[in-house]
Protein backbone atom coordinates (compact mmCIF):
# COMPACT_ATOMS: atom_id res chain seq x y z
CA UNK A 1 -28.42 -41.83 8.08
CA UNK A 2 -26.58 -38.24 7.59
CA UNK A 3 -29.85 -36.66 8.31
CA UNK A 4 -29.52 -38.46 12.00
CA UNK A 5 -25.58 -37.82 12.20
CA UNK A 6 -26.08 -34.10 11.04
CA UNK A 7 -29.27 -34.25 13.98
CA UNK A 8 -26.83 -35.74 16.65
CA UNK A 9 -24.05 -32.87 15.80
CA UNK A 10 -26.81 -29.99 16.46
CA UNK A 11 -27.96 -31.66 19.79
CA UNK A 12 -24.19 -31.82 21.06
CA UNK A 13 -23.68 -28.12 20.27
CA UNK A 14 -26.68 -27.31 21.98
CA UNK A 15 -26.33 -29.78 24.93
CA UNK A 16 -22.52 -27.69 24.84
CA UNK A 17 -23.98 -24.17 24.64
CA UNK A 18 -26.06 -24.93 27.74
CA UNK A 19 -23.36 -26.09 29.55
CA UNK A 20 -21.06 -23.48 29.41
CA UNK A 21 -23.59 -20.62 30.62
CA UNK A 22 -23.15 -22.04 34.22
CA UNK A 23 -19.20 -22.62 33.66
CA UNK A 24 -18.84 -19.07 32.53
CA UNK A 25 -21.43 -17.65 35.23
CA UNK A 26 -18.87 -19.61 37.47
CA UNK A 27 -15.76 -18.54 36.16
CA UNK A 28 -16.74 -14.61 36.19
CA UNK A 29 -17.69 -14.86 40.48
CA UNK A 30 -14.42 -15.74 40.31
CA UNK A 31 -12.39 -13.33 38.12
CA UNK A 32 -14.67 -11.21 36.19
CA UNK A 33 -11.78 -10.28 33.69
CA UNK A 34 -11.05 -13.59 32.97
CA UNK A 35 -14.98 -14.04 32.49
CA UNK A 36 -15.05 -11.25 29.99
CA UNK A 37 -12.17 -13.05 27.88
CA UNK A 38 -13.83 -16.21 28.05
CA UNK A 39 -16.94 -14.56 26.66
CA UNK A 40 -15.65 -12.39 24.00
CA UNK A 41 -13.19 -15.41 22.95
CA UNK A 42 -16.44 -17.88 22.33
CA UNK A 43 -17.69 -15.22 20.35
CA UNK A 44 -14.58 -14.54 18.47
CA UNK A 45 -14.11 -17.80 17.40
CA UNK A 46 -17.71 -18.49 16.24
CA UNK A 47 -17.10 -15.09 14.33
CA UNK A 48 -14.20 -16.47 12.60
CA UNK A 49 -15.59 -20.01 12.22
CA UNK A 50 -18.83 -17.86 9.96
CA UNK A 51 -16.04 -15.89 8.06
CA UNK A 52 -14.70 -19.39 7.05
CA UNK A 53 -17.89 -21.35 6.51
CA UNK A 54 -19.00 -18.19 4.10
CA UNK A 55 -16.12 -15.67 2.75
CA UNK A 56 -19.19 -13.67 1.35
CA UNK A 57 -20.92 -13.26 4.68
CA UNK A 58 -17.22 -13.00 6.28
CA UNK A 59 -16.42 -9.89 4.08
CA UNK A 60 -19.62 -7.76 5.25
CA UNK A 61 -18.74 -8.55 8.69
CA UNK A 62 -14.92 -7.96 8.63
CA UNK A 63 -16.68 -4.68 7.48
CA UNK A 64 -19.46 -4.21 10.30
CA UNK A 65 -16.65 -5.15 13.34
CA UNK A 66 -14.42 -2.54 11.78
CA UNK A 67 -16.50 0.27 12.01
CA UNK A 68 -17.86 -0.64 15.31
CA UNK A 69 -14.80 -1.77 16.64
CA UNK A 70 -14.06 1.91 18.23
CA UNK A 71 -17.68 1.43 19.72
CA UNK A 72 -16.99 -1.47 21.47
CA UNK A 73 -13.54 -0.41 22.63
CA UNK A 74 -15.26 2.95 24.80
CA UNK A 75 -17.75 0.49 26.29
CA UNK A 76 -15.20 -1.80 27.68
CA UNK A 77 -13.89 1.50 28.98
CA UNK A 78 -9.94 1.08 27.96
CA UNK A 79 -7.94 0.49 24.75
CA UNK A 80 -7.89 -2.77 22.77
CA UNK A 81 -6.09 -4.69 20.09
CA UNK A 82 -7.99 -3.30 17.65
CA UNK A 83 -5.81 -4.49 14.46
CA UNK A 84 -5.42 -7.90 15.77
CA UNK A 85 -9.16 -8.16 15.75
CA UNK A 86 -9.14 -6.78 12.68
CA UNK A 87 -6.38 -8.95 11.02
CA UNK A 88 -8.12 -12.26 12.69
CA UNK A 89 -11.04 -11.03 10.61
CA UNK A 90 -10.05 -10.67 7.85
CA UNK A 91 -7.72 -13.85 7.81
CA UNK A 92 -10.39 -16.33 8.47
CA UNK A 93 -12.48 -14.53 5.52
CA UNK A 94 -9.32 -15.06 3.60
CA UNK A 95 -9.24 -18.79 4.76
CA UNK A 96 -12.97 -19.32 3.88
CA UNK A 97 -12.15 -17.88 0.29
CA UNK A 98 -9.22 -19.99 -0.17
CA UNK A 99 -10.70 -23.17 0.54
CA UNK A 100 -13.77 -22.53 -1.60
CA UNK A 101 -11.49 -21.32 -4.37
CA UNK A 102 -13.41 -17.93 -4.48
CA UNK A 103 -14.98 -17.56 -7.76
CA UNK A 104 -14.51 -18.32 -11.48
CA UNK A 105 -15.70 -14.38 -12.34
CA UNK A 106 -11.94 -13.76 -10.80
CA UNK A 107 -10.11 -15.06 -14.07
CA UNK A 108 -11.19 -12.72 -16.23
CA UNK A 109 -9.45 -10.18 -14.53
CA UNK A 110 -6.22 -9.29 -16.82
CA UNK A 111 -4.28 -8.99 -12.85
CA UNK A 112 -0.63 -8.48 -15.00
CA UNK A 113 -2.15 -6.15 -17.83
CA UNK A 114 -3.88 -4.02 -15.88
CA UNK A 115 -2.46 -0.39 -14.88
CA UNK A 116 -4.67 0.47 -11.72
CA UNK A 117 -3.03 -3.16 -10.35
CA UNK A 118 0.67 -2.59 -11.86
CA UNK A 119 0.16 0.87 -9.66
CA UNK A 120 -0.24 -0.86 -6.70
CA UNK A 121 2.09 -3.45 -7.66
CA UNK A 122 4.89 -0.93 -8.03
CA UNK A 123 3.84 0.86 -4.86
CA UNK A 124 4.13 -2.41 -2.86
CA UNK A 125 7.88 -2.70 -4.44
CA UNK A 126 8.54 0.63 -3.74
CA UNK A 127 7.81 -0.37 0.34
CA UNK A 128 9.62 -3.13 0.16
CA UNK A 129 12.46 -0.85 -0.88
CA UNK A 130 12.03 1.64 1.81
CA UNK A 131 13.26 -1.42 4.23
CA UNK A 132 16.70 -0.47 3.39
CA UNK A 133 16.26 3.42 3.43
CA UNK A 134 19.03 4.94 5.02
CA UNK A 135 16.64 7.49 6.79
CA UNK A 136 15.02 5.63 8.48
CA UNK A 137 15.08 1.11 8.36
CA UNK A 138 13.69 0.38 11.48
CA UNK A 139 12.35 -3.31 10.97
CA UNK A 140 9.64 -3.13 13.22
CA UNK A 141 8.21 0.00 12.30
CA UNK A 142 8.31 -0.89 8.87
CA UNK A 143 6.26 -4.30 9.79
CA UNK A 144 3.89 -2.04 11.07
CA UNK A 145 3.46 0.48 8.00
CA UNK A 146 3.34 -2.94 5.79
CA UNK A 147 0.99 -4.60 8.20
CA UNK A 148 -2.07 -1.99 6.44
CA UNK A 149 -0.66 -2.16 3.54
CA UNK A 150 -1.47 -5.71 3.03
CA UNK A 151 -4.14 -5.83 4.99
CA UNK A 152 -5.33 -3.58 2.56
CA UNK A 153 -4.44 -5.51 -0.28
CA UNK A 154 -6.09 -8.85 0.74
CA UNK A 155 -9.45 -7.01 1.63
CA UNK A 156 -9.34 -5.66 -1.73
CA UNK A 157 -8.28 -9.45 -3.22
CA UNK A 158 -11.68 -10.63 -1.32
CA UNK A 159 -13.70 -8.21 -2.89
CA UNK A 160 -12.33 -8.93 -6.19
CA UNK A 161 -14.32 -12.35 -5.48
CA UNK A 162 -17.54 -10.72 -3.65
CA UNK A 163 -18.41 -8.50 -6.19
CA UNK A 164 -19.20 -10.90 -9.25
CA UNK A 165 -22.28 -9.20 -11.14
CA UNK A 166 -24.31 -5.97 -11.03
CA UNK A 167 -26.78 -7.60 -8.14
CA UNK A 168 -23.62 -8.17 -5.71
CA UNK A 169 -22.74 -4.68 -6.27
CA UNK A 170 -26.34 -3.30 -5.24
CA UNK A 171 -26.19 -5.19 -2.62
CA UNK A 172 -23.07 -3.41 -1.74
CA UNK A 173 -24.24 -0.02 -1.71
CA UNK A 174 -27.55 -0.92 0.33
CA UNK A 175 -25.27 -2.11 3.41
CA UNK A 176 -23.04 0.36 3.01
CA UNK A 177 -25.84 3.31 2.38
CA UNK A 178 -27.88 1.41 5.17
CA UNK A 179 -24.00 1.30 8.10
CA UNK A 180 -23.43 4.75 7.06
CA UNK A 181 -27.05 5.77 7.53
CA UNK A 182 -26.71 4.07 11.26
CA UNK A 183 -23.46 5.81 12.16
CA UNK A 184 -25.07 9.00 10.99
CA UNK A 185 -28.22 8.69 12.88
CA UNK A 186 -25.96 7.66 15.99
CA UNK A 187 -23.91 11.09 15.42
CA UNK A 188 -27.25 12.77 15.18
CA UNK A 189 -28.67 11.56 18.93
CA UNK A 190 -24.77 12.38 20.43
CA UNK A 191 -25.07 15.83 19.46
CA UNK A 192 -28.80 16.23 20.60
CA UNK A 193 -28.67 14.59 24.21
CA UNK A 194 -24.73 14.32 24.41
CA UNK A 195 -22.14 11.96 24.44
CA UNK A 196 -22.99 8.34 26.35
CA UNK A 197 -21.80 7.99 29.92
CA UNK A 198 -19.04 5.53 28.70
CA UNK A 199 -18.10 7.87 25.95
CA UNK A 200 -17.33 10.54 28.44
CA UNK A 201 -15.90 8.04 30.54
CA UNK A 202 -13.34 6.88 27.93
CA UNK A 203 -12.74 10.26 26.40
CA UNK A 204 -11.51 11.68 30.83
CA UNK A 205 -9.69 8.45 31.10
CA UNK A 206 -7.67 8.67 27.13
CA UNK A 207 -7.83 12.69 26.48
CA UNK A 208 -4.49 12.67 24.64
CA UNK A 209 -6.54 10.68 21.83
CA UNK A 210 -9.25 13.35 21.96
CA UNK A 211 -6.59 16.29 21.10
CA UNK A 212 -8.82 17.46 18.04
CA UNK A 213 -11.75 15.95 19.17
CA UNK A 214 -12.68 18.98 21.24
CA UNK A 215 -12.49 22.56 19.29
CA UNK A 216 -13.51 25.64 20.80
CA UNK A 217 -17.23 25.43 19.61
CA UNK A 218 -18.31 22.56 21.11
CA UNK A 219 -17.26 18.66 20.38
CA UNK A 220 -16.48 17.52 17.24
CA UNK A 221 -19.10 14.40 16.77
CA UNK A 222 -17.08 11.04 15.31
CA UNK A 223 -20.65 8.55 15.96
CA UNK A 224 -19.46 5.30 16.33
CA UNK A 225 -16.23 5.33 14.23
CA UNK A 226 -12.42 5.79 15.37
CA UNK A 227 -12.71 9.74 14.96
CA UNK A 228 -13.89 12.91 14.01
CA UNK A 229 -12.17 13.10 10.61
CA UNK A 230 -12.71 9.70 9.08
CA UNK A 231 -16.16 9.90 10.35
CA UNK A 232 -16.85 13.55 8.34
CA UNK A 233 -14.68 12.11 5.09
CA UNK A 234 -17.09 8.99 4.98
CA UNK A 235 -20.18 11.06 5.65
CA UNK A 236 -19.16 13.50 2.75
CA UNK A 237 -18.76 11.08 0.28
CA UNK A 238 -21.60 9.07 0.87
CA UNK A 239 -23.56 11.81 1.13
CA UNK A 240 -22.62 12.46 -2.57
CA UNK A 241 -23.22 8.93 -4.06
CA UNK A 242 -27.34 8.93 -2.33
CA UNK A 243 -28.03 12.21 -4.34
CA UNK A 244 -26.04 10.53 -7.36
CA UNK A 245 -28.35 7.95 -6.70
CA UNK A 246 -31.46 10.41 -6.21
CA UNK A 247 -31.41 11.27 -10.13
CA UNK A 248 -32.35 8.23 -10.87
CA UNK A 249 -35.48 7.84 -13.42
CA UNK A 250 -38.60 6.32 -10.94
CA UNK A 251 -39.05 3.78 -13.33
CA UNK A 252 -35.64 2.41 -12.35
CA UNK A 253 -35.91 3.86 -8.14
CA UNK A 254 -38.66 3.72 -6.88
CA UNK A 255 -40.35 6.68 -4.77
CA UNK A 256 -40.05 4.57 -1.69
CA UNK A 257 -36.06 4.17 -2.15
CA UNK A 258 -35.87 7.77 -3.34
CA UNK A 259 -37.73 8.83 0.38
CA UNK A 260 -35.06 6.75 2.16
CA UNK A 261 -32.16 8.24 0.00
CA UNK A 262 -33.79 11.81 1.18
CA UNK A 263 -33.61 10.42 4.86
CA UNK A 264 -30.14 9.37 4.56
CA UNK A 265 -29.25 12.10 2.66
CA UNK A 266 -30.25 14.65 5.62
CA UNK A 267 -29.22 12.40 8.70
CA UNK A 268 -26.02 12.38 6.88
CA UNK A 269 -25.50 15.73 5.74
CA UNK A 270 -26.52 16.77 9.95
CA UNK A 271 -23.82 14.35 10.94
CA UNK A 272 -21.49 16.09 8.61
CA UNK A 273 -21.75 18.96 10.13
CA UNK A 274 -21.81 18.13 13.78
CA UNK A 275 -18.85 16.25 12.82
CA UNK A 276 -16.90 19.70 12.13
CA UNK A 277 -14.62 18.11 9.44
CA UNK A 278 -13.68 21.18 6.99
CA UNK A 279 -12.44 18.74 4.83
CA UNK A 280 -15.50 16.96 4.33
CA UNK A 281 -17.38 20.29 3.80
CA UNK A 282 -15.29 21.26 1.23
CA UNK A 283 -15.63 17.59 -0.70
CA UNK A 284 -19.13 17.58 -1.36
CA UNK A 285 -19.25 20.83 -4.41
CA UNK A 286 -15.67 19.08 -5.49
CA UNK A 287 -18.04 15.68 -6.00
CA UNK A 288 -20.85 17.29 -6.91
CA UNK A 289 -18.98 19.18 -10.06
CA UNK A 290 -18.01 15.69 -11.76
CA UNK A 291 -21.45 14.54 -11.18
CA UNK A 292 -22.56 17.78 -13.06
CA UNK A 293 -20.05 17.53 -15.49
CA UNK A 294 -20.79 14.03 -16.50
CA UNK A 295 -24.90 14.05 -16.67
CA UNK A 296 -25.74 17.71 -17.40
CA UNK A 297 -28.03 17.11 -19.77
CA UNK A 298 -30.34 15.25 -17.05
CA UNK A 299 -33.04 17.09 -15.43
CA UNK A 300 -33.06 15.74 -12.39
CA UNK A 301 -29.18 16.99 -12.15
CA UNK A 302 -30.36 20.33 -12.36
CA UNK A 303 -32.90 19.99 -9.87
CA UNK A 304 -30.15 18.38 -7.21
CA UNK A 305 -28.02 21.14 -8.47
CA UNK A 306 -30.53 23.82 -7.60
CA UNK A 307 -31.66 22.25 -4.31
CA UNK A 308 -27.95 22.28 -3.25
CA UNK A 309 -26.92 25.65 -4.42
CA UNK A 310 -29.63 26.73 -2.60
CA UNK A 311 -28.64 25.12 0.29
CA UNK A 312 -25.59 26.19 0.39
CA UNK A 313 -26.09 29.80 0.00
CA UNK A 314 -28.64 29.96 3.25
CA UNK A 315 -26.01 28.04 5.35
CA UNK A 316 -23.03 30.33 4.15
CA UNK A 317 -25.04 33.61 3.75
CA UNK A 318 -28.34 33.12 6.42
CA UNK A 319 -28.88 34.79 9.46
CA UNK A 320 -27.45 32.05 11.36
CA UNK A 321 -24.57 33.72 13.75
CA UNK A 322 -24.53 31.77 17.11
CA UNK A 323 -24.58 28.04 15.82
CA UNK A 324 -21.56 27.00 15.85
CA UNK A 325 -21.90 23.90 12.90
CA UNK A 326 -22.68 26.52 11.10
CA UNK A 327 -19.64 29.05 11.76
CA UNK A 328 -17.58 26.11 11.45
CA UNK A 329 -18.91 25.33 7.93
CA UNK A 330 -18.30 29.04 6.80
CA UNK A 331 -15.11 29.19 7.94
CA UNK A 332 -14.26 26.27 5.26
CA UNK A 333 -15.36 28.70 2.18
CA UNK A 334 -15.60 32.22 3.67
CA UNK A 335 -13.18 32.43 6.68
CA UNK A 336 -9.85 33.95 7.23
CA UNK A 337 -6.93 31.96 7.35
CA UNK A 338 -6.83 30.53 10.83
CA UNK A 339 -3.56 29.98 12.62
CA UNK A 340 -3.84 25.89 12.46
CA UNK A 341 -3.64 26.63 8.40
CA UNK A 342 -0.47 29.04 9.21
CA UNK A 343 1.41 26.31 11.18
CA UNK A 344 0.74 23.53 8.24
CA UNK A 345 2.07 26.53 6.18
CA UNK A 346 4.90 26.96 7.85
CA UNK A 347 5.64 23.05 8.46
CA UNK A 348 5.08 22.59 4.20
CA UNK A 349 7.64 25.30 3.48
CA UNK A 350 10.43 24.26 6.09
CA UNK A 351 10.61 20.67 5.15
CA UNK A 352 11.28 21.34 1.44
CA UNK A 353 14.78 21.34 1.25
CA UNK A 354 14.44 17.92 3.18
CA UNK A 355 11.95 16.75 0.08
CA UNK A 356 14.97 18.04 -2.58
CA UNK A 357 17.81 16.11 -0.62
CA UNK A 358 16.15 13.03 0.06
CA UNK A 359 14.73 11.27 -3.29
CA UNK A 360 13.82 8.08 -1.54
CA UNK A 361 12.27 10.03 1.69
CA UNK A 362 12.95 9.91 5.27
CA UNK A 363 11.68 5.82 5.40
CA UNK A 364 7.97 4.93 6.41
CA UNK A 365 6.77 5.50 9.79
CA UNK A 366 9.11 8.93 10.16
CA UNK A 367 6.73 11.72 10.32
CA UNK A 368 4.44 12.76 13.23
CA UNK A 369 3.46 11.13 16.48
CA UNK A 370 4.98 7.61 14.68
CA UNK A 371 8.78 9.16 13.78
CA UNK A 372 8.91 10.92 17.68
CA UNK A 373 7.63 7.00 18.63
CA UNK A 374 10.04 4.76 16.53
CA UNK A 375 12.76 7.42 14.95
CA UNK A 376 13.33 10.10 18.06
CA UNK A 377 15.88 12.59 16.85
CA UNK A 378 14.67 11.74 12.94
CA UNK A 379 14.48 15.50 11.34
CA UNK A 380 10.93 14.41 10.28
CA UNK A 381 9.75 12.76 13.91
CA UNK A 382 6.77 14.79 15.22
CA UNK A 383 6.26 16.36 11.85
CA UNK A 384 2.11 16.84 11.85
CA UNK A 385 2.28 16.55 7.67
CA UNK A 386 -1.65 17.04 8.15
CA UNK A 387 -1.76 15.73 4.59
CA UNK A 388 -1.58 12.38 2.71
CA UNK A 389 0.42 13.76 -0.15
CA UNK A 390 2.95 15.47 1.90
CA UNK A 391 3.84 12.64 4.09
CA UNK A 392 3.94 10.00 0.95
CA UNK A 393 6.59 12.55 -0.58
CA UNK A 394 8.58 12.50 3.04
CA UNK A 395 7.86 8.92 3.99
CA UNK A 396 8.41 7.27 0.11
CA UNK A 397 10.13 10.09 -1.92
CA UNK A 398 8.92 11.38 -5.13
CA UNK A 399 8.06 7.68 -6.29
CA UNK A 400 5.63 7.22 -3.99
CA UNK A 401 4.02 10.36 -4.18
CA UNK A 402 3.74 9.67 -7.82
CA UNK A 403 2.58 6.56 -7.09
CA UNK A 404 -0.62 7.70 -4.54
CA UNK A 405 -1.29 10.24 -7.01
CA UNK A 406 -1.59 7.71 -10.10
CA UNK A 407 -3.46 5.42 -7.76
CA UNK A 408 -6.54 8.37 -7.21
CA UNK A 409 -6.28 9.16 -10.93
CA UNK A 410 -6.19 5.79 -12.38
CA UNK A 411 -9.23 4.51 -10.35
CA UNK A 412 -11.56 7.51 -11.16
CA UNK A 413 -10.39 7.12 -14.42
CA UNK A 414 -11.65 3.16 -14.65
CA UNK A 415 -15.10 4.55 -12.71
CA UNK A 416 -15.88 7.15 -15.41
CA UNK A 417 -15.11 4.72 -18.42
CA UNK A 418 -17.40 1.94 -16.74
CA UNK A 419 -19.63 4.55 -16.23
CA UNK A 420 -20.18 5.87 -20.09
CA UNK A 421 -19.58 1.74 -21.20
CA UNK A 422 -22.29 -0.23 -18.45
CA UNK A 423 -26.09 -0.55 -19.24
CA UNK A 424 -28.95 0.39 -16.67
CA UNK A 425 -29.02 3.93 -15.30
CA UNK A 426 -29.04 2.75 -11.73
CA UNK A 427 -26.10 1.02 -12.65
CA UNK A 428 -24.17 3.91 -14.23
CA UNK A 429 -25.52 5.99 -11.62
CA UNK A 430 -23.26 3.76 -8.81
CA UNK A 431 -20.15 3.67 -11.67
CA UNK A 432 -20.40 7.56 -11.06
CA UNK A 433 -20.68 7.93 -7.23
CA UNK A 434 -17.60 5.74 -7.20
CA UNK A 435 -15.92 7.95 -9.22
CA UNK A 436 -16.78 11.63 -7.87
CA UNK A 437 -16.60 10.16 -4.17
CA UNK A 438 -12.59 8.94 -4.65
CA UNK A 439 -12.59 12.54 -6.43
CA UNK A 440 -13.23 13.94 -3.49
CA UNK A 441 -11.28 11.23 -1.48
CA UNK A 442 -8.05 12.52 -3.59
CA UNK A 443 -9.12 16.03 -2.64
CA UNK A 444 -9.00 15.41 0.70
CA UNK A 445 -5.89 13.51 1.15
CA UNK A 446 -4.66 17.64 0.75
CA UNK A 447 -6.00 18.22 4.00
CA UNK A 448 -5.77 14.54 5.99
CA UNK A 449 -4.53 11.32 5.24
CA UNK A 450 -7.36 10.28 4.73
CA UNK A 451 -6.83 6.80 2.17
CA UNK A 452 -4.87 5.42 5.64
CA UNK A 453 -7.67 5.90 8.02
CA UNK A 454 -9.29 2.44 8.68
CA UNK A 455 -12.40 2.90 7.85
CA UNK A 456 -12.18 5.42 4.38
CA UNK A 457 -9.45 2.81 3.76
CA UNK A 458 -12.15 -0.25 3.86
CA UNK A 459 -14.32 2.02 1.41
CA UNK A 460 -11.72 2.58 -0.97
CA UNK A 461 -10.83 -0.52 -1.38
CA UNK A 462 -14.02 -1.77 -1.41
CA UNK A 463 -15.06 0.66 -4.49
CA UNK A 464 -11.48 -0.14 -6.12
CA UNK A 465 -12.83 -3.70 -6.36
CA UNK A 466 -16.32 -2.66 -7.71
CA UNK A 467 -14.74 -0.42 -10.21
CA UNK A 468 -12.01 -3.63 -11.37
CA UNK A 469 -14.66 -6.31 -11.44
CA UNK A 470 -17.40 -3.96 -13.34
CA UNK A 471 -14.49 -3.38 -16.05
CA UNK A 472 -13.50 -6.77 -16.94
CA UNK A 473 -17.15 -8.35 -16.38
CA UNK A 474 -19.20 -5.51 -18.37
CA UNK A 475 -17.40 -2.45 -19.29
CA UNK A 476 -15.20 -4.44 -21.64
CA UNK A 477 -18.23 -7.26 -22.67
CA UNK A 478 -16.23 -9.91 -21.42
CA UNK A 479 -18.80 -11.63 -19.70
CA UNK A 480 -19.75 -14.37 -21.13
């Protein structure tokens, strides 16, 4: 009998499906906007309707949309609610978790003993605060700033429920290897036949969002992600956790995964570069060292050690003098000061006596393109901070600079202990590429905010919920 009823359901949905493919054909002769919406608003729902059925399946795809949703937005040729998307994502996912209760693993995290938590605890306060800063208490603006934050907060309370033993954690790193992999591949085929005709398209029609997008040796390459920056800052780090990754024992990676780790490795290491992200150049020997530092005795660290020193000497020293990748990568470890470096100079030293008079900062949302949008005449509005620390210590005071610093230091702290405490070399291996990747994530927060960007953001978070879970379900042989 519920074999017939659950027979009768299917056979409505289908009898449903065909009908609307000559309603919508219909309704786009008509008004192919309203055709469009129609479309893309079947899809959405059956999108959110998966992220509710499965919370699991809903937190890889919250992921996937993300970091395609910049894609999507140059097809359709003109801006989009991208955060709304985003937050309908990641809502229904947070729906689906609720009603399934998420899972038992979650208890044995100690959620009010914990000081990577009580951090972020505090730093949520410490916004909450900033409401009421005389600065700068715009309500709105605030909403916005808070609107990440939390967003932030429940993707890293779903992964806290994802990511309940060793095998959910591989499978983890093998989307997130295999996305990256993707986006670098797709960076790869933009800078050997050029950008796609809608690319070009979107970039005439939106230039002012293309400012730093286009540098005097060519175009900075961002694949299929937002930009340029958060494109080279993912690149570098995952770059970092494959050769991690490559030191492993064959016994425990087999030659087959070690050839794809090689693949990625390179794809990833070309998109890097075509990506022109200093930052990111100068992040890889930062992550590199702690790997170093933590497994010297290994032989294969050597050998990666070698290979890359080696590397790096024939990119910084060869007789390479017209590509311009490769001037752009020198320039990171070997070049002058260039005047962009002077202004940010300039911009650090004039604002001090702002940082001395103002212990709770100028309010969130103040600095840059945001404080000439919601605070015009704010001494901090159009401010380019070009760095994650400086703007905390503007935005938030010397609490919440404090606070992002602890953060970075607290997390790569719990990676390295889970790292010497877990059994498996694979799985210490992935305990250490979370912690020298956020090493060089804090690193580059010097040169770009980069923990705010949406997609670094999704893969701190994500590895902040590794490293938690890992610690309360192994590290501390809790599990029982």
């Amino acid at each position: 009998m519920f074999a017939s009823k659950k027979n009768i359901v299917r056979l409505l949905m289908m009898v449903l499906w065909v009908l609307l493919i000559p309603v919508l054909t219909y309704v786009a002769s008509l008004d192919l906007k309203i055709g469009v919406a129609l479309v893309v608003g079947i899809v959405g729902i059956a999108v959110s309707l998966v992220c509710v059925i499965n919370y699991k399946l809903g937190f890889y795809i919250f992921i996937t949309i993300s970091l395609i949703l910049p894609l999507l937005e140059r097809i359709s040729g003109s801006t989009q609610s991208i955060g709304v998307v985003m937050d309908g994502l990641l809502l229904s996912t947070l729906l689906g978790c609720i009603l399934r209760r998420g899972d038992d693993s979650i208890k044995k995290v100690q959620f009010m003993k914990d000081a990577l938590l009580i951090s972020f605890y505090l730093y949520i306060i410490l916004l909450i605060i900033e409401i009421a800063n005389p600065a700068g208490h715009r309500v709105f603006a605030w909403f916005i700033f808070f609107r990440v934050i939390a967003r932030n907060m429940i993707f890293l309370g779903l992964g806290l429920h994802v990511f309940n033993n060793m095998k959910d954690v591989r499978t983890f790193f093998k989307f997130w290897i295999a996305i990256c992999t993707a986006a670098a591949f797709y960076a790869c085929l933009q800078q050997w036949f050029g950008l796609m005709p809608y690319e070009k398209a979107f970039i005439a029609k939106y230039p002012k969002m293309f400012t730093t997008t286009m540098i005097i040796s060519g175009i900075r390459i961002f694949s299929f992600m937002s930009d340029a920056a958060s494109f080279g800052i993912i690149m570098a780090c995952n770059i970092i956790i494959c050769l991690i990754l490559l030191t492993a024992k064959m016994a425990n990676l087999n030659l087959k995964r070690k050839i794809w780790l090689i693949i990625s490795i390179l794809l990833q290491a070309l998109a890097l570069g075509y990506s022109g992200t200093r930052t990111g150049y100068v992040m890889l020997p930062v992550g590199l060292l702690l790997f170093l530092l933590a497994t010297l005795r290994n032989r294969n660290t050597i050998l990666i050690a070698i290979a890359f020193g080696f590397a790096a000497l024939v990119i910084l020293f060869g007789p390479f003098h017209s590509n311009g990748t490769i001037i752009r990568i020198r320039t990171a470890f070997l070049g002058k000061q260039d005047a962009s470096m002077d202004v940010r100079d300039v911009n650090r030293h004039s604002i001090q006596p702002y940082i001395y008079n103002h212990p709770l900062g100028g309010g969130v949302m103040t600095t840059g393109g945001n404080g000439l949008l919601f605070y015009p005449g704010h001494p901090l509005a159009n401010l380019q901070t070009d760095n994650g620390y400086l703007r905390a210590v503007l935005e938030t005071g010397w609490l919440g600079i404090l606070l992002v610093a602890a953060n970075f230091f607290l997390l790569i702290a719990m990676a390295i202990r889970n790292y010497f405490r877990i059994d498996g070399e694979v799985n210490k291996l992935l305990m250490l590429g979370i912690a020298a990747s956020m090493l060089e994530m804090a690193l580059a927060q010097y040169a770009q905010d980069a923990s705010t960007l949406v997609e670094s953001s999704i893969m701190l978070n994500a590895l902040t919920a590794i490293a938690i879970k890992v610690k309360y379900l192994y590290a501390l042989n809790t599990q029982s």
